[in-house]
C-alpha atoms as a PDB file:
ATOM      1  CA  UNK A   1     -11.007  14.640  -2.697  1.00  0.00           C
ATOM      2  CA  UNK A   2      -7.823  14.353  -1.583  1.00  0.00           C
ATOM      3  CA  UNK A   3      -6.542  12.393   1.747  1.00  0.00           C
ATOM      4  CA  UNK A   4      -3.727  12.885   2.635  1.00  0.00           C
ATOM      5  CA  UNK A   5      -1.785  10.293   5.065  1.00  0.00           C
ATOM      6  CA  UNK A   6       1.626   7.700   6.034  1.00  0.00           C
ATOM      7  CA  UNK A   7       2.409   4.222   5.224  1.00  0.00           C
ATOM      8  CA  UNK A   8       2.909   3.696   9.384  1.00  0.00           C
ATOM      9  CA  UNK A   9       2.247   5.585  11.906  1.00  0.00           C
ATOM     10  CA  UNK A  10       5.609   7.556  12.120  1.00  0.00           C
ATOM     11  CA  UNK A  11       4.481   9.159  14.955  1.00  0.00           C
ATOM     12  CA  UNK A  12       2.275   9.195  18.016  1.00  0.00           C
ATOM     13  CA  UNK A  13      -1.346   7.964  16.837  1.00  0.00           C
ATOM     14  CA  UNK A  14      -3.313  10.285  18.896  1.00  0.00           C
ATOM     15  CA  UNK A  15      -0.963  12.824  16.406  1.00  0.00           C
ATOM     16  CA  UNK A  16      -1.496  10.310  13.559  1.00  0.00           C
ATOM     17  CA  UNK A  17      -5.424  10.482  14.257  1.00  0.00           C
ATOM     18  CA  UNK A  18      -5.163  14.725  14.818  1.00  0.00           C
ATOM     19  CA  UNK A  19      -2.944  15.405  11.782  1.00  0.00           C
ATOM     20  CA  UNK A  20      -3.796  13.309   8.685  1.00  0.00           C
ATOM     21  CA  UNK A  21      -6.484  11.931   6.995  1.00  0.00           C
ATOM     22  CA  UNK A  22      -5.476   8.101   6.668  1.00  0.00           C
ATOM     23  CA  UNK A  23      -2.728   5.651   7.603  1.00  0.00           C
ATOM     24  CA  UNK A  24      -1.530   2.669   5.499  1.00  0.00           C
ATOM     25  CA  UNK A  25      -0.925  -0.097   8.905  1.00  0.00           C
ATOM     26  CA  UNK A  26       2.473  -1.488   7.668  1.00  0.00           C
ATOM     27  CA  UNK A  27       2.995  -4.328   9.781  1.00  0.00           C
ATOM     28  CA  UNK A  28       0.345  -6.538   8.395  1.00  0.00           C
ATOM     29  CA  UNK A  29       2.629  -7.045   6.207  1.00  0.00           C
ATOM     30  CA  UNK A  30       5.571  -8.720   8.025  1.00  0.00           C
ATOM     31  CA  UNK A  31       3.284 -10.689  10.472  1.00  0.00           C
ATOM     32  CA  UNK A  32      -0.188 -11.173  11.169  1.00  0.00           C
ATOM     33  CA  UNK A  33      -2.207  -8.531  13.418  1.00  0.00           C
ATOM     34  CA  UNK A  34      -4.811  -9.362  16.004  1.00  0.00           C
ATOM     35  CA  UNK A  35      -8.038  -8.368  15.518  1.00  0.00           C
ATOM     36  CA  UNK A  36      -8.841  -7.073  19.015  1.00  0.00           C
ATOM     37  CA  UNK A  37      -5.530  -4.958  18.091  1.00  0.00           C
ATOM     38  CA  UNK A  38      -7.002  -3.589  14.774  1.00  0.00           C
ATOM     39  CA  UNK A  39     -10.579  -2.913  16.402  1.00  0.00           C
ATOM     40  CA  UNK A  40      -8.457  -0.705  18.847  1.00  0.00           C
ATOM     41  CA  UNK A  41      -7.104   1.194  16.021  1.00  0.00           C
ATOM     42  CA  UNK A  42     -10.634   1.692  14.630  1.00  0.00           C
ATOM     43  CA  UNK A  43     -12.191   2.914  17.635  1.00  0.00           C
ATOM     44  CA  UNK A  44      -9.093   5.029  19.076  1.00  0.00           C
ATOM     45  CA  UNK A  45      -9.327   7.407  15.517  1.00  0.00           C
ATOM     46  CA  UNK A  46     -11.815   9.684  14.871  1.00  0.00           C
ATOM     47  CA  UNK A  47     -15.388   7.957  12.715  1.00  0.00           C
ATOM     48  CA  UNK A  48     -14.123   9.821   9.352  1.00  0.00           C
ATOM     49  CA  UNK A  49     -10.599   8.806   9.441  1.00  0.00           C
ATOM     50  CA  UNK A  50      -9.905   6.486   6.749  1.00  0.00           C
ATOM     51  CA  UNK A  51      -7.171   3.252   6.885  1.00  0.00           C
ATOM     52  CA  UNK A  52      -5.709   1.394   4.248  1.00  0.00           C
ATOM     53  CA  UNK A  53      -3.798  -2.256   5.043  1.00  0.00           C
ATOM     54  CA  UNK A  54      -0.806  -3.622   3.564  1.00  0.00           C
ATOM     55  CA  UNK A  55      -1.155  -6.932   2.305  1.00  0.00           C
ATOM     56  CA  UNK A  56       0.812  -9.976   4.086  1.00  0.00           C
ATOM     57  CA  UNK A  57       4.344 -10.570   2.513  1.00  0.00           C
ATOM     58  CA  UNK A  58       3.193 -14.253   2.713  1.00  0.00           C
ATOM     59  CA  UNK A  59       1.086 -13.381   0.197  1.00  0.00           C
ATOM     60  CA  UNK A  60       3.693 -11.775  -2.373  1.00  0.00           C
ATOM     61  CA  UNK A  61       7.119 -12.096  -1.310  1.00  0.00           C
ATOM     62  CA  UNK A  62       9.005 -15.051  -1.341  1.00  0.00           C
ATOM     63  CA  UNK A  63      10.544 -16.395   1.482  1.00  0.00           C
ATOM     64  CA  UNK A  64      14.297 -15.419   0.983  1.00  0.00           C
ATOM     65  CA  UNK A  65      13.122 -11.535   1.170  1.00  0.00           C
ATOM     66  CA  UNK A  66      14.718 -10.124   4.072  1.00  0.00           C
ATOM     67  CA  UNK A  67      11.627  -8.885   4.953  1.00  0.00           C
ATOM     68  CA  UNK A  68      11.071 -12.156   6.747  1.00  0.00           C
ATOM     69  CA  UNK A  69      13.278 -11.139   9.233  1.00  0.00           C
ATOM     70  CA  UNK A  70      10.523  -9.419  10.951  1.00  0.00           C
ATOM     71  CA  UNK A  71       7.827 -12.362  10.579  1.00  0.00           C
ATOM     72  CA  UNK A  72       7.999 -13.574  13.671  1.00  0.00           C
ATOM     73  CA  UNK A  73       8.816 -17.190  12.602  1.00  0.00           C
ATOM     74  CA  UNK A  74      10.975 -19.789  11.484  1.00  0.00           C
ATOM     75  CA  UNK A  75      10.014 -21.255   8.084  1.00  0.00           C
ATOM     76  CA  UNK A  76      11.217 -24.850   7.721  1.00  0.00           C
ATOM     77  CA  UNK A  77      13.095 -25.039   4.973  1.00  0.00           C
ATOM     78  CA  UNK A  78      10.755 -27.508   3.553  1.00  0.00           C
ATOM     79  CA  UNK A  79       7.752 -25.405   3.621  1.00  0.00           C
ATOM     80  CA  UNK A  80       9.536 -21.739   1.854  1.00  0.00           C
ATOM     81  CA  UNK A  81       9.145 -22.448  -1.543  1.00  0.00           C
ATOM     82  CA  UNK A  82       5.220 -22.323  -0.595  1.00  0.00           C
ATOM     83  CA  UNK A  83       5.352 -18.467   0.584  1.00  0.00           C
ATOM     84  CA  UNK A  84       4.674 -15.574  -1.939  1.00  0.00           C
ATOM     85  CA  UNK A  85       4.296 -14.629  -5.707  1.00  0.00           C
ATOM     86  CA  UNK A  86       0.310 -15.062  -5.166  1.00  0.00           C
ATOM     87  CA  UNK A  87       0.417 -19.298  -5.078  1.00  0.00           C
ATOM     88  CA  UNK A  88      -2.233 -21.475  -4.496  1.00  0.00           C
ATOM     89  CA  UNK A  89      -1.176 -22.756  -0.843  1.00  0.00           C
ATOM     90  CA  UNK A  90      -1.939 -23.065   3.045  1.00  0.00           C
ATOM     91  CA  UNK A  91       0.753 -20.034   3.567  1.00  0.00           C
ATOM     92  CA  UNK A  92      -0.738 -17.774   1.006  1.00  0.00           C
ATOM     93  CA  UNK A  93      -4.303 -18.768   1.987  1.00  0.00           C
ATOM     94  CA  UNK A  94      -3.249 -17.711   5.764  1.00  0.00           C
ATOM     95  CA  UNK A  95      -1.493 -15.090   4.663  1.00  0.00           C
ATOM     96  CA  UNK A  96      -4.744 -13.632   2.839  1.00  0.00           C
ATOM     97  CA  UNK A  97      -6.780 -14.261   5.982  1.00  0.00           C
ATOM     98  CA  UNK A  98      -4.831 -12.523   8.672  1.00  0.00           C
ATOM     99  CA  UNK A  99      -4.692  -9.531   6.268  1.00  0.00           C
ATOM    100  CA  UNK A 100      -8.903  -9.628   5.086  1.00  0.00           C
ATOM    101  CA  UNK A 101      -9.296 -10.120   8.885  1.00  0.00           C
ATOM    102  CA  UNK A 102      -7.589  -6.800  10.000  1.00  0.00           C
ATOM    103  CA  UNK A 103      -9.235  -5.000   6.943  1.00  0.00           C
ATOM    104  CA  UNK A 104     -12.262  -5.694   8.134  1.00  0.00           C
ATOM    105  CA  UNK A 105     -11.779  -4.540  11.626  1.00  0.00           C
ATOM    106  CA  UNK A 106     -10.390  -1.491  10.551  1.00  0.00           C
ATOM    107  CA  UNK A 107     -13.420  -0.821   7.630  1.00  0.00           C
ATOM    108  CA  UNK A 108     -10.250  -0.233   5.730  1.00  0.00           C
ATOM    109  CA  UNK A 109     -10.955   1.074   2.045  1.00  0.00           C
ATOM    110  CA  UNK A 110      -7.854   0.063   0.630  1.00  0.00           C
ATOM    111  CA  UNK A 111      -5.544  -3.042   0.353  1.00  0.00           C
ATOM    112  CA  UNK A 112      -2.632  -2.515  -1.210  1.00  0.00           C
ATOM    113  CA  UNK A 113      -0.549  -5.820  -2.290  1.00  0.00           C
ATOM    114  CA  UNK A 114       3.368  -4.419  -3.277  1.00  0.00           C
ATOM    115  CA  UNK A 115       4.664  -7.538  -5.616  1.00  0.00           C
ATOM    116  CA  UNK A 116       8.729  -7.185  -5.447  1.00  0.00           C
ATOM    117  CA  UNK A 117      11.275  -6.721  -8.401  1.00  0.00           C
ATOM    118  CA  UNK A 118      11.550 -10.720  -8.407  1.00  0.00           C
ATOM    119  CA  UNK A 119       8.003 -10.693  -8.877  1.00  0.00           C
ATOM    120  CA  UNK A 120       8.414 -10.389 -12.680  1.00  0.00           C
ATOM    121  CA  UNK A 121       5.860 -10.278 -15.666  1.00  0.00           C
ATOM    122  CA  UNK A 122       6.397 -14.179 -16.984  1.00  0.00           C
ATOM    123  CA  UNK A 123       3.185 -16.306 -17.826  1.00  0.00           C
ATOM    124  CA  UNK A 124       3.335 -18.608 -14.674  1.00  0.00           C
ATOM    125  CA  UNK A 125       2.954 -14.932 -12.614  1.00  0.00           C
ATOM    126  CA  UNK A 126       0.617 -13.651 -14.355  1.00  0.00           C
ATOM    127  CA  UNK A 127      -1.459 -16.259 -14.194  1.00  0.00           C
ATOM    128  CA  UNK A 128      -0.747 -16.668 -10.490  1.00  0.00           C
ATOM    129  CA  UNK A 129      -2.079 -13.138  -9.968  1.00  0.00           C
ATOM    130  CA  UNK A 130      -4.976 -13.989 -12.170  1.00  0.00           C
ATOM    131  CA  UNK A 131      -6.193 -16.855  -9.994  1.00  0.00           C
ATOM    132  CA  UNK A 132      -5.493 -15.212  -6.782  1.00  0.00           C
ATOM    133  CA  UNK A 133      -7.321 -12.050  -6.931  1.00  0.00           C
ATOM    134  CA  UNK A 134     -10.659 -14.166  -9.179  1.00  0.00           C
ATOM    135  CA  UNK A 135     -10.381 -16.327  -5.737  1.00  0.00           C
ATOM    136  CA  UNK A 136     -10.780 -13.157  -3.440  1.00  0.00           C
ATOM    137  CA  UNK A 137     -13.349 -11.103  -2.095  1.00  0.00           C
ATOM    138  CA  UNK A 138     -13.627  -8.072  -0.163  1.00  0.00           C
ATOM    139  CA  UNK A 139     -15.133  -4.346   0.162  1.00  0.00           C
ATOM    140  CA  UNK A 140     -12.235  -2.547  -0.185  1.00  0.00           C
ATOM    141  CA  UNK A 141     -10.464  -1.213  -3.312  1.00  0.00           C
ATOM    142  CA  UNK A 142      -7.294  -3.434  -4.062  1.00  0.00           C
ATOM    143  CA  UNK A 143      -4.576  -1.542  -5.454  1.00  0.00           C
ATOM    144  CA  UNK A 144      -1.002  -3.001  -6.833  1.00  0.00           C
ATOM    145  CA  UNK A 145       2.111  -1.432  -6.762  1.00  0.00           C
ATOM    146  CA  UNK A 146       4.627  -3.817  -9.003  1.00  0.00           C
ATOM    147  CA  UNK A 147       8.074  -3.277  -8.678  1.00  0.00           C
ATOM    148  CA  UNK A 148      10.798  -3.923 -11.332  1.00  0.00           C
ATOM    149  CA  UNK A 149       9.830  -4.348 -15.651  1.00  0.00           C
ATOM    150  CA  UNK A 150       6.090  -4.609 -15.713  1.00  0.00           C
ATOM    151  CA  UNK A 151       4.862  -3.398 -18.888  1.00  0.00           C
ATOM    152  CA  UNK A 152       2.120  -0.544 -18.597  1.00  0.00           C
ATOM    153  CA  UNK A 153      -0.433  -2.453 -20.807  1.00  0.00           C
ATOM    154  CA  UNK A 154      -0.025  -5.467 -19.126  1.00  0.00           C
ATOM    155  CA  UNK A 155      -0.667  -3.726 -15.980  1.00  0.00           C
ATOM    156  CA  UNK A 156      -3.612  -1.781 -17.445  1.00  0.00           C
ATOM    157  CA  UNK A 157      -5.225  -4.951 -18.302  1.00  0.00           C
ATOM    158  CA  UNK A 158      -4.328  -7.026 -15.480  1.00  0.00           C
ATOM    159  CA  UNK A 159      -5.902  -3.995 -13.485  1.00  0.00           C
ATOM    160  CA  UNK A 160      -8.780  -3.783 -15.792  1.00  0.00           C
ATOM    161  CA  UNK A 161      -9.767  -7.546 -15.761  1.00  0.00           C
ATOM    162  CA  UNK A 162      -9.516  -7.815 -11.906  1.00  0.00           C
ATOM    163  CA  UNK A 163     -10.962  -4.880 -10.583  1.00  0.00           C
ATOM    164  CA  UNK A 164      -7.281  -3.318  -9.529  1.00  0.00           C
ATOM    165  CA  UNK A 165      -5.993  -0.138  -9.103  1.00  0.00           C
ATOM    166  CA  UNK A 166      -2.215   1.046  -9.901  1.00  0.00           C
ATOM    167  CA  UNK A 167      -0.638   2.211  -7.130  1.00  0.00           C
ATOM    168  CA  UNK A 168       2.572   3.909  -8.079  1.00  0.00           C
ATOM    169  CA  UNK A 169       4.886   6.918  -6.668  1.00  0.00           C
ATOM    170  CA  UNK A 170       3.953   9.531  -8.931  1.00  0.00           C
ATOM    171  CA  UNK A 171       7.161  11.214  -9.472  1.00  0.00           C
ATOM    172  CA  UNK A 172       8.798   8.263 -10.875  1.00  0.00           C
ATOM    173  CA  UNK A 173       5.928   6.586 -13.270  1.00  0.00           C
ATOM    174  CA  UNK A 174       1.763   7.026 -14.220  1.00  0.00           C
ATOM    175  CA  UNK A 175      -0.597   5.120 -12.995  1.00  0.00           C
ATOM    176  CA  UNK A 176      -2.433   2.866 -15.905  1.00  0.00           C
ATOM    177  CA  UNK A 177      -5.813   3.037 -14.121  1.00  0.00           C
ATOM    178  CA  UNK A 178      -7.968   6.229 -13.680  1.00  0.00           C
ATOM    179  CA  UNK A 179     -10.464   7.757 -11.466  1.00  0.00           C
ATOM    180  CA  UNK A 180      -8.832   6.719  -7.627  1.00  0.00           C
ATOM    181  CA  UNK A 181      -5.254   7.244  -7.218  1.00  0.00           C
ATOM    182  CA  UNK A 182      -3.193   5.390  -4.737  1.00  0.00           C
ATOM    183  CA  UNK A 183       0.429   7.365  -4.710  1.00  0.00           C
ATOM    184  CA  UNK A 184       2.742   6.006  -2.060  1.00  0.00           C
ATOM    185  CA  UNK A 185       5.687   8.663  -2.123  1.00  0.00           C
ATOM    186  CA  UNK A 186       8.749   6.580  -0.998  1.00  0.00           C
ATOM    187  CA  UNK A 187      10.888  10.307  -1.276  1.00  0.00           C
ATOM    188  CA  UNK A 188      12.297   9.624  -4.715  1.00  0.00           C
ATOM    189  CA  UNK A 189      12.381  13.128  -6.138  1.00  0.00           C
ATOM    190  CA  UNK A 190      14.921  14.234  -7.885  1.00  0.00           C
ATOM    191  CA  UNK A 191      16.101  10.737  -7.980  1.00  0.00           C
ATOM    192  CA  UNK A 192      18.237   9.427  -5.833  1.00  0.00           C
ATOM    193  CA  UNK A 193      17.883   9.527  -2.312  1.00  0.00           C
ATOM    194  CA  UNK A 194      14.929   7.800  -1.995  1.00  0.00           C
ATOM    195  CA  UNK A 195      13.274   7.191   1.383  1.00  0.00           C
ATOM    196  CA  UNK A 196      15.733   9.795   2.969  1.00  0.00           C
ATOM    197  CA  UNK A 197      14.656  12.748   0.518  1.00  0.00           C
ATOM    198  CA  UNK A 198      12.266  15.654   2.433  1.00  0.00           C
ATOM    199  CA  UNK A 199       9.920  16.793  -0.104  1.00  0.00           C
ATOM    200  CA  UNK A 200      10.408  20.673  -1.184  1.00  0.00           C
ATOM    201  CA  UNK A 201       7.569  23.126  -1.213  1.00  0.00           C
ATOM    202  CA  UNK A 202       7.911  23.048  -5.005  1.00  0.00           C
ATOM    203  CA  UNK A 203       7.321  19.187  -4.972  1.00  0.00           C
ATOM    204  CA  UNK A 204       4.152  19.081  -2.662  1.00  0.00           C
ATOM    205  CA  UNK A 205       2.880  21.878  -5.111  1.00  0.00           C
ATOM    206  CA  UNK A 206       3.443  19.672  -8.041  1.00  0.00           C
ATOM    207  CA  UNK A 207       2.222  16.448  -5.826  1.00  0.00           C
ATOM    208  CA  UNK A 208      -1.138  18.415  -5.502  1.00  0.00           C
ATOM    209  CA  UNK A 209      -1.799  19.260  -8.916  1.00  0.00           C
ATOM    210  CA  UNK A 210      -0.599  15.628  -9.977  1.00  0.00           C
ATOM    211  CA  UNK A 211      -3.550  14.624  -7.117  1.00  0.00           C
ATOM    212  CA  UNK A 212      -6.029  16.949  -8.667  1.00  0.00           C
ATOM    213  CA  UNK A 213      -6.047  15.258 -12.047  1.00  0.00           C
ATOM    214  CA  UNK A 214      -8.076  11.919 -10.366  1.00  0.00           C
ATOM    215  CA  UNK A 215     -11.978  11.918  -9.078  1.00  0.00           C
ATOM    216  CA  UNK A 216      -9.846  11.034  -5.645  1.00  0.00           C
ATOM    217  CA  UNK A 217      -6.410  10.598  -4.808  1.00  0.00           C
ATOM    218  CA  UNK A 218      -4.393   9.126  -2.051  1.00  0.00           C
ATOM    219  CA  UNK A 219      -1.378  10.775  -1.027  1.00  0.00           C
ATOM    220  CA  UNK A 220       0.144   8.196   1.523  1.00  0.00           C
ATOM    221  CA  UNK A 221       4.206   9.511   2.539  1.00  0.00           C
ATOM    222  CA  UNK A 222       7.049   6.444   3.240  1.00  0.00           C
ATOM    223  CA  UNK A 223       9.594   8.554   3.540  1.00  0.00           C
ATOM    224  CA  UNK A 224      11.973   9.066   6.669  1.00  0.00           C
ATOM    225  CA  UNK A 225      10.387  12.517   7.376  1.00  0.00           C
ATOM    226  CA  UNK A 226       7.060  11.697   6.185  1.00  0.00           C
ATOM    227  CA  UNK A 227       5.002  13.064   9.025  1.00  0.00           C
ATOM    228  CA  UNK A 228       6.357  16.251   8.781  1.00  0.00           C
ATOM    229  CA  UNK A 229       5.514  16.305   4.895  1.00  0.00           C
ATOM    230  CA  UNK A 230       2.263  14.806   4.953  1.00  0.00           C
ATOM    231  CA  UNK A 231       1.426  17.350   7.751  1.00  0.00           C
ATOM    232  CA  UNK A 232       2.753  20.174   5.451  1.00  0.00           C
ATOM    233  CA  UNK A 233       0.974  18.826   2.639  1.00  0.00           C
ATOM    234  CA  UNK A 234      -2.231  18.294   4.198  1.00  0.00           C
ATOM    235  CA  UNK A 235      -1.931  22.137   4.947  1.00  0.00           C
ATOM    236  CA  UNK A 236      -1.254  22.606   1.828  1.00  0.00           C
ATOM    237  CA  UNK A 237      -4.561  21.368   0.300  1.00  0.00           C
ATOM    238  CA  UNK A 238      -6.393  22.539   2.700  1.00  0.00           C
ATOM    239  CA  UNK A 239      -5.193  26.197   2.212  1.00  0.00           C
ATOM    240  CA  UNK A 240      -5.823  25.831  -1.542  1.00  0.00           C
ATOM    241  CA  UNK A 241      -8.720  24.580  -1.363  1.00  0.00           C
ATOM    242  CA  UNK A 242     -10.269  26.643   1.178  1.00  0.00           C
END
């Protein structure tokens, strides 16, 4: 199977819910989500509509991202070095919390925890990502996407040993686990224009066959035009397929 969806809504949801087959909710990732907000989201879609949750950047990124910017808060300088790269502290506890709690209000079948370029493959990290994810427990699939020089066999047993899967955008590397696929499509094709890039026909066509080779596949868009080509490529498999 193949679903098809966005990493946001990048749209109206009532079009969201209509149009695809999932949504990735992005902002659990800059700031904590209510609950009653996330049951809203849950009952609003239709029962076979599937969501996915981005982990909490408090849980990955370190405070000197930019992506703090949107968090909603002022971290004391005193208290950043405790945010991020999976450490054993209050902020990454609460950071895990908010996003299990919106998971689970959602039914969500995916987390997906993006570790940044800084987020490198030294001992201390690994190790860090070891005891994080053997500390965790929830329903849903967790996939990874690592940014920057993570070696594939490091990642396949890292995966392996903690139950992950490799999330990756498919048209710039493999994924080291099998079976599900989890392809976030940040518009990179042919290379360089990344999130601003519309996919061609010719690259949704290659996209699908790329999706065909799991059991199941994710096909979540993050591009600038992503509705538009996740609603073309949801016609697209369902035209094939028919």
């Amino acid at each position: 199977m193949i679903l098809t969806g966005t990493c946001g809504f990048g749209r109206s949801q009532s079009a969201a819910f209509r149009e695809l087959d999932a949504i990735e909710i992005q902002e659990t990732f800059y700031r904590p989500v209510s609950v009653e907000r996330a049951r809203r989201w849950r009952l609003a879609a239709p029962p076979t509509f599937v969501f996915a949750v981005k982990a909490s950047q408090f849980i990955t990124h370190a405070a000197t991202s930019p992506t703090y910017r949107r968090s909603g808060r002022t971290i004391p300088e005193t208290e950043r070095s405790a945010y991020g790269g999976f450490q054993d502290t209050p902020q990454v506890r609460e950071g895990w919390r908010a996003t299990l709690a919106v998971a689970e209000a959602l039914d969500a079948r995916v987390i997906v925890f993006q570790t940044p370029v800084s987020f490198g493959p030294t001992p201390e990290r690994i190790a860090a990502l070891y005891r994080f994810f053997e500390s965790v427990g929830t329903a849903a699939v967790k996939a990874w996407e690592p940014r920057g020089a993570w070696p594939v066999h490091i990642v396949e047993k890292a995966c392996e040993d903690l139950g992950l899967i490799h999330a990756v955008d498919p048209f710039a590397t493999q994924p080291a686990t099998y079976g599900l696929a989890y392809f976030r499509l940040h518009g990179s094709p042919p290379g360089r224009q990344r999130y601003r890039y519309t996919y061609t026909d010719e690259d949704l066509a290659r996209l699908k066959a790329m999706c065909e080779e799991y059991d199941d596949a994710y096909a979540m868009f993050n591009n600038l035009t992503m509705a538009d080509d996740a609603r073309r490529f949801r016609v697209l498999v369902a035209r094939r397929s028919a």
